[in-house]
Protein backbone atom coordinates (compact mmCIF):
# COMPACT_ATOMS: atom_id res chain seq x y z
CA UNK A 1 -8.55 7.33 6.98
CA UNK A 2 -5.14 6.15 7.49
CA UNK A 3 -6.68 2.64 9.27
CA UNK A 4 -7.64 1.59 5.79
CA UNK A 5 -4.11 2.21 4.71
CA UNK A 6 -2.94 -0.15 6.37
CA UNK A 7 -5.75 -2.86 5.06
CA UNK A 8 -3.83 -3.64 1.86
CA UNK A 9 -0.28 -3.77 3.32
CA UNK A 10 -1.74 -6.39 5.83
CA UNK A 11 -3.95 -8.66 3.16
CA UNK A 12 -0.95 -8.36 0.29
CA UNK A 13 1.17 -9.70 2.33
CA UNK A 14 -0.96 -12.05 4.44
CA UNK A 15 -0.46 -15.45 6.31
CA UNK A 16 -3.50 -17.54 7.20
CA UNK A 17 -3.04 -16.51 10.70
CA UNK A 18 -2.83 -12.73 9.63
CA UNK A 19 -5.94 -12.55 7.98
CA UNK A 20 -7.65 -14.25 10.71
CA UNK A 21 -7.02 -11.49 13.07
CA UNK A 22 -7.52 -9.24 10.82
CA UNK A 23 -10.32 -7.91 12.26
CA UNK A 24 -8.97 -7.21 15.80
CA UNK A 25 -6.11 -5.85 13.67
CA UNK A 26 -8.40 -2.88 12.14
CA UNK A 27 -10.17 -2.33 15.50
CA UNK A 28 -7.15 -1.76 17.06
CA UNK A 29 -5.47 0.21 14.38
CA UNK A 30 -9.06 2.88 14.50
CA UNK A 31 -8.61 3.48 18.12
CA UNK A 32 -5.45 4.74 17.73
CA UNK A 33 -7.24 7.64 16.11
CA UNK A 34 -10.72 7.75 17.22
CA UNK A 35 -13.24 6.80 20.58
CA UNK A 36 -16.58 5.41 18.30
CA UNK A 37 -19.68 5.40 20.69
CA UNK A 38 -21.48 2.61 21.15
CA UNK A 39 -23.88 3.47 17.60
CA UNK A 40 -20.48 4.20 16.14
CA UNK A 41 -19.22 0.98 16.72
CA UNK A 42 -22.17 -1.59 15.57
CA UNK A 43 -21.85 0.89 12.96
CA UNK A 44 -18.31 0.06 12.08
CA UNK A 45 -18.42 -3.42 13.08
CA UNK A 46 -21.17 -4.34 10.66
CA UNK A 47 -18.89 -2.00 7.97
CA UNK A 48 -16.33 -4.50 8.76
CA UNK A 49 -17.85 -7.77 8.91
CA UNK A 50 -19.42 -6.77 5.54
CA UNK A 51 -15.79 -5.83 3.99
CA UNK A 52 -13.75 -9.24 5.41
CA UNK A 53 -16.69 -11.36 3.58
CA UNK A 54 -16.00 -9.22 0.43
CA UNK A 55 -12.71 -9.12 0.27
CA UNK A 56 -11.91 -12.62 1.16
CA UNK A 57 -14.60 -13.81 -1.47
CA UNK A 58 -14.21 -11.67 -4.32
CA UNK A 59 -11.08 -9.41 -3.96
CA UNK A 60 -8.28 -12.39 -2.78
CA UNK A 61 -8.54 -14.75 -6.19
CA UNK A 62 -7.28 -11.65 -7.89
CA UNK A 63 -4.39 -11.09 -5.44
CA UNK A 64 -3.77 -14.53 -6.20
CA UNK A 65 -4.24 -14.38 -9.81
CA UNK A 66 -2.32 -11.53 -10.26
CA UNK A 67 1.07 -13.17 -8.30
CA UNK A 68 0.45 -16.28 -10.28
CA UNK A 69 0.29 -14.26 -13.60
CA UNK A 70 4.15 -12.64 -11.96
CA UNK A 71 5.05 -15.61 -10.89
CA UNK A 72 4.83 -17.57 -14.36
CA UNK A 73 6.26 -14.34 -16.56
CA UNK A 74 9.44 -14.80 -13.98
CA UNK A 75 9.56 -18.61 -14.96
CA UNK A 76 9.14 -18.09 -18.24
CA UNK A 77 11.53 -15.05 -18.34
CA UNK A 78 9.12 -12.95 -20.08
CA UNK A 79 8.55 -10.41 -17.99
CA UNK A 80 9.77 -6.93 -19.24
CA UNK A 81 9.78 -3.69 -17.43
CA UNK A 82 6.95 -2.31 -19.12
CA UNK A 83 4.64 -4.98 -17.82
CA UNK A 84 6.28 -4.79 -14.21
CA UNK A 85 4.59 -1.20 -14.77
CA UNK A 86 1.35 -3.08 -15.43
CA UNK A 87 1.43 -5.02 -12.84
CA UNK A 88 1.50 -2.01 -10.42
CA UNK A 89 -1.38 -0.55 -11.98
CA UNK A 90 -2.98 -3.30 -11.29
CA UNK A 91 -2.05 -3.46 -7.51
CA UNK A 92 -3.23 -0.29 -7.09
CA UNK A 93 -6.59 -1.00 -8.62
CA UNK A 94 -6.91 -3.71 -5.96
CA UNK A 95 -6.57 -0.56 -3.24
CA UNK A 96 -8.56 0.97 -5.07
CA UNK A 97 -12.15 -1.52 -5.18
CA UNK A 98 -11.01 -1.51 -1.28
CA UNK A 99 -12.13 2.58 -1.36
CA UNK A 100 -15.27 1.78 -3.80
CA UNK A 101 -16.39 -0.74 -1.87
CA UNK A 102 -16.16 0.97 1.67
CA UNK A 103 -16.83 4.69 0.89
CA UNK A 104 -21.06 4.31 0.70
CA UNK A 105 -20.72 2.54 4.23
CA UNK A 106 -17.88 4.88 5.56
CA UNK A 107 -19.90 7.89 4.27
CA UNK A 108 -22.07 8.07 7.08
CA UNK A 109 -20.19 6.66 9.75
CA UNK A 110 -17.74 9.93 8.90
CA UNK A 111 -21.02 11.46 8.89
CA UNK A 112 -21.49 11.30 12.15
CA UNK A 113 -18.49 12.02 13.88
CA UNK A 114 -18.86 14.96 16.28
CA UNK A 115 -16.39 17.92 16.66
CA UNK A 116 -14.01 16.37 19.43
CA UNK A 117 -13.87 12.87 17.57
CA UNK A 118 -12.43 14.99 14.43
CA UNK A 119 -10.07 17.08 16.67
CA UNK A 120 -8.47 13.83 17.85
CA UNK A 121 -7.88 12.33 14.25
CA UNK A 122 -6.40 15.36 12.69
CA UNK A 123 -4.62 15.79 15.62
CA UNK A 124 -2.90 12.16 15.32
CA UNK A 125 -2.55 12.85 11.62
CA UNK A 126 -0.76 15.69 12.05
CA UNK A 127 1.70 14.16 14.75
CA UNK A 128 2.26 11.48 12.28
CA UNK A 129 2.97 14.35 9.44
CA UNK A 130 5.26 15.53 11.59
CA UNK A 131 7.03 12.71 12.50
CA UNK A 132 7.36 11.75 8.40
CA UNK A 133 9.47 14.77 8.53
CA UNK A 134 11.30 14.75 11.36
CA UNK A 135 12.89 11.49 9.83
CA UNK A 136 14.11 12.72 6.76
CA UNK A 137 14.83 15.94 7.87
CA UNK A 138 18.68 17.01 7.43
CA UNK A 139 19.60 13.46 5.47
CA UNK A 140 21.68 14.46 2.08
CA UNK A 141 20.55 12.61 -0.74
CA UNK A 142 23.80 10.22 -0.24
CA UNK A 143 22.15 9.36 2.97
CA UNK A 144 18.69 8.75 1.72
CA UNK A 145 20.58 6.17 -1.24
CA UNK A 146 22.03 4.01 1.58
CA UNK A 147 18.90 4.00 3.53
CA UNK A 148 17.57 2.46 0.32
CA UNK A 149 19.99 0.30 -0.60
CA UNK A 150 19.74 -1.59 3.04
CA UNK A 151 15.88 -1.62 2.55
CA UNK A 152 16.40 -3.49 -0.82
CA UNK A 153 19.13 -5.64 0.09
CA UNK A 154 16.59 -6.70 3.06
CA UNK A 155 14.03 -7.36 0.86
CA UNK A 156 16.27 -9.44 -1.48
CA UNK A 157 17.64 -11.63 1.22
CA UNK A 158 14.28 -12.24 2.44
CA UNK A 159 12.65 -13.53 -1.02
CA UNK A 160 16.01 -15.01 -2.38
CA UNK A 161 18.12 -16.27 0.79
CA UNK A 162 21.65 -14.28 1.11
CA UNK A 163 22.20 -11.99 -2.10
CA UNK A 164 25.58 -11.97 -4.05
CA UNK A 165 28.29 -9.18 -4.15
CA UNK A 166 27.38 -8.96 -7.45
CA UNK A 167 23.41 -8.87 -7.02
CA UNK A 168 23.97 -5.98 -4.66
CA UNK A 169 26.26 -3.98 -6.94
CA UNK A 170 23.34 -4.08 -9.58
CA UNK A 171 20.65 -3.16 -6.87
CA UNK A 172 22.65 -0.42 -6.49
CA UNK A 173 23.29 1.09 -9.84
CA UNK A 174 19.70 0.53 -10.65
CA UNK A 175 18.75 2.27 -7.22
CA UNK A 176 21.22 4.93 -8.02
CA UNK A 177 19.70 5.67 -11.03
CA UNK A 178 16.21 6.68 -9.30
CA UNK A 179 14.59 9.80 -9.96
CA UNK A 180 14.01 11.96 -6.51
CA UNK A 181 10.40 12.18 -5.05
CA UNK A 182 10.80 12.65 -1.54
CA UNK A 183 9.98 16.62 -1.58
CA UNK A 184 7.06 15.48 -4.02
CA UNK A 185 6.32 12.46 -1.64
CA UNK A 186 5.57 14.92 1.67
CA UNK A 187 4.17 17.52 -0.50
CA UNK A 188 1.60 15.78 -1.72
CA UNK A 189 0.96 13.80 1.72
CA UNK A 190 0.53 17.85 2.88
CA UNK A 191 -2.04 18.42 0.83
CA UNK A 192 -3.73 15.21 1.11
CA UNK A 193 -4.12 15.98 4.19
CA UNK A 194 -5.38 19.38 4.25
CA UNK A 195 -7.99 18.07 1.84
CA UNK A 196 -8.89 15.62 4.01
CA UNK A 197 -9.62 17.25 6.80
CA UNK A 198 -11.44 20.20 4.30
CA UNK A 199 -13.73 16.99 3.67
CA UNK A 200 -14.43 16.51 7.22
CA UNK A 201 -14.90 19.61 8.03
CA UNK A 202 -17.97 19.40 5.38
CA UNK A 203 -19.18 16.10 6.47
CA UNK A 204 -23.04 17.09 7.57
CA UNK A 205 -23.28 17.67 3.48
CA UNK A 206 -23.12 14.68 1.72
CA UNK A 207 -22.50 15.16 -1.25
CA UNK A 208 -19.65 17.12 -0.69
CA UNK A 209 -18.03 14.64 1.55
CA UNK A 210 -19.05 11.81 -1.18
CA UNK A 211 -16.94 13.85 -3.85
CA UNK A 212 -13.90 14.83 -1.45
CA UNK A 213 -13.72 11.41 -0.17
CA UNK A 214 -13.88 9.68 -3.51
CA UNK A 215 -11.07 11.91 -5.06
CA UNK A 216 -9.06 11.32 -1.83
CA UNK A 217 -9.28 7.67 -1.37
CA UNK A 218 -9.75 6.47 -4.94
CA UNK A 219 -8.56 9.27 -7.43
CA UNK A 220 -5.39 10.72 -5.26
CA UNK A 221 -3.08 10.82 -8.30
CA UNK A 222 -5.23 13.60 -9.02
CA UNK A 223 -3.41 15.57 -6.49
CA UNK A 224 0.10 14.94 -7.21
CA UNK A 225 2.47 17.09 -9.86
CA UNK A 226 2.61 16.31 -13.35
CA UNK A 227 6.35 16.07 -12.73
CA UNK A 228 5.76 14.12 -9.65
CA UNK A 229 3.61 11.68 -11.74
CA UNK A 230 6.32 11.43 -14.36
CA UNK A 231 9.23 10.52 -12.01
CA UNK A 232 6.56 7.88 -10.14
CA UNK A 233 6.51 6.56 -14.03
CA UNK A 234 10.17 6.20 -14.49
CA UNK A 235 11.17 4.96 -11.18
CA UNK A 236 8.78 2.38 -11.76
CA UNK A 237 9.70 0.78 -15.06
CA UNK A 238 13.45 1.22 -13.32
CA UNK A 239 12.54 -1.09 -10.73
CA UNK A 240 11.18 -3.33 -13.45
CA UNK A 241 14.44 -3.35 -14.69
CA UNK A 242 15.81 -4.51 -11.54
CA UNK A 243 13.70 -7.01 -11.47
CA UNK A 244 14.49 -8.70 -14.47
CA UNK A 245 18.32 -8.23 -14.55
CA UNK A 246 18.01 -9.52 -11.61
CA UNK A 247 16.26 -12.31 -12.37
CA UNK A 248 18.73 -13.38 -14.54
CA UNK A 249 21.49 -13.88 -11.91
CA UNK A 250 19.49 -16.14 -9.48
CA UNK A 251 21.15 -19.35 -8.65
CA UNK A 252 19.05 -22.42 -8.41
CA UNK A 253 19.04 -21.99 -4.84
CA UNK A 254 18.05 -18.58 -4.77
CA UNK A 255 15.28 -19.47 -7.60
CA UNK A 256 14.02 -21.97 -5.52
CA UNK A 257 13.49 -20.18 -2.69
CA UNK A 258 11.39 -17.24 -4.51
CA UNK A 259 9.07 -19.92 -6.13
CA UNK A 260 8.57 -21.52 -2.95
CA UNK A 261 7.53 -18.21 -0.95
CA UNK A 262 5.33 -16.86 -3.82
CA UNK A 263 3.77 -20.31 -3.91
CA UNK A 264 2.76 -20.71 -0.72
CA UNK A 265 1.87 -17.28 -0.24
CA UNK A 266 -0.91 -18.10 -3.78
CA UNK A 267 -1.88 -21.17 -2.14
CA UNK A 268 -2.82 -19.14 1.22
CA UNK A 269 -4.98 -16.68 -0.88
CA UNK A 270 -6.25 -19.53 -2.26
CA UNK A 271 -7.56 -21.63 0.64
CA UNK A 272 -8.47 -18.40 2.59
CA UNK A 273 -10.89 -17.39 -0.35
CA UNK A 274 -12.44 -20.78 0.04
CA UNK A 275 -12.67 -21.12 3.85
């Protein structure tokens, strides 16, 4: 369900104090699409407690590994867009475990959902569909560009201080250059969705639920377009080549501030594993 997309966004990009509250975090983030009963709930908070001790034990030295394997390719200035590409296959098979690991205990908590508790998640699903296309609904493609542009010149200044005329110019030929997937994006979040709630609407057999659930949450690529898939591809190694031409044109200010914010956030993975 859509709480446990929010799971990786919140651990990938956690503080100590973040993770902490993590917990309370997820709680709160369920509710806003389903009322557990009480055997619901020690249901889901055993689920839980389970997960945290898992993932902060065995899944967090490999978020940490991985950004120390990033960060020393963009020391060494070997990183190349090809294994940018390979490092997002390999942040996606983090999301992924998160699925494998969950789906025998979520099986039959889903399981037991009754009729009304359904209704109410498909019903916030839907709003949220809705709203997804409400916001891009009307915007030319010129639009959608500058929209990007801002989010990337956001990120930049966050990781590197204030970016350069210059840096921005190349963030936005490289951005300019990006293949479209936004029809692609929402049609595939369409039909997510309808498979979804297929799945729940199957969910006093098993097996059935098992197999949508496991395509859904671990195997979605499945669902997209072959042309989708291919423009994913490209836009990808793209990015990768923003990366490293733009890695080229950091100051030693700007350099310094990366290393220092990808090093801390290592050494917080670190210590939380070990806590």
């Amino acid at each position: 369900m859509v709480w446990l997309s929010a799971l990786l966004l919140l651990t990938a990009c956690s503080t100590k104090m973040s993770y902490y509250f993590l917990d309370w975090a997820i709680e709160w983030e369920i509710e806003e699409y389903v009322t557990l009963n009480k055997p619901q709930q020690k249901q889901f908070e055993v689920m839980l407690d389970k997960f945290l001790i898992w993932h902060k034990q065995v899944e967090l030295p490999k978020y940490s590994s991985q950004l120390h394997e990033l960060l020393t390719q963009l020391q060494q200035g070997t990183l190349t867009p090809s294994q940018w590409v390979i490092q997002v296959q390999q942040a996606k098979g983090h999301w992924f475990r998160i699925f494998h690991f969950l789906l025998p205990d979520l099986i039959p908590l889903i399981a037991s959902l009754d009729d009304e508790q359904v209704k109410g998640i498909m019903k916030q699903l839907r709003k949220e569909e809705q709203e997804l296309s409400d916001e891009y609904a009307g915007k030319t493609n010129a639009q959608l560009l500058d929209e990007s542009n801002e989010r990337l010149f956001e990120q930049a200044d966050d990781w590197l201080g204030s970016v350069s005329d210059a840096q921005k110019s190349l963030i936005e030929a490289r951005n300019s250059q990006r293949l479209a997937t936004l029809d692609m994006w929402l049609e595939y979040r369409h039909e997510w969705l309808r498979q979804f709630e297929q799945a729940l609407s199957q969910r006093d057999n098993s097996q059935l639920l098992t197999q949508s659930l496991t395509l859904l949450m671990t195997q979605p690529d499945d669902l997209k377009s072959a042309s989708y898939q291919q423009n994913i591809a490209q836009n990808s190694e793209n990015f990768g080549s923003l990366i490293v031409e733009l890695s080229h044109t950091l100051s030693d200010k700007q350099r310094k501030r990366f290393n220092k914010k990808l090093n801390a956030l290592i050494v917080d993975l670190n210590e939380i594993s070990l806590d």
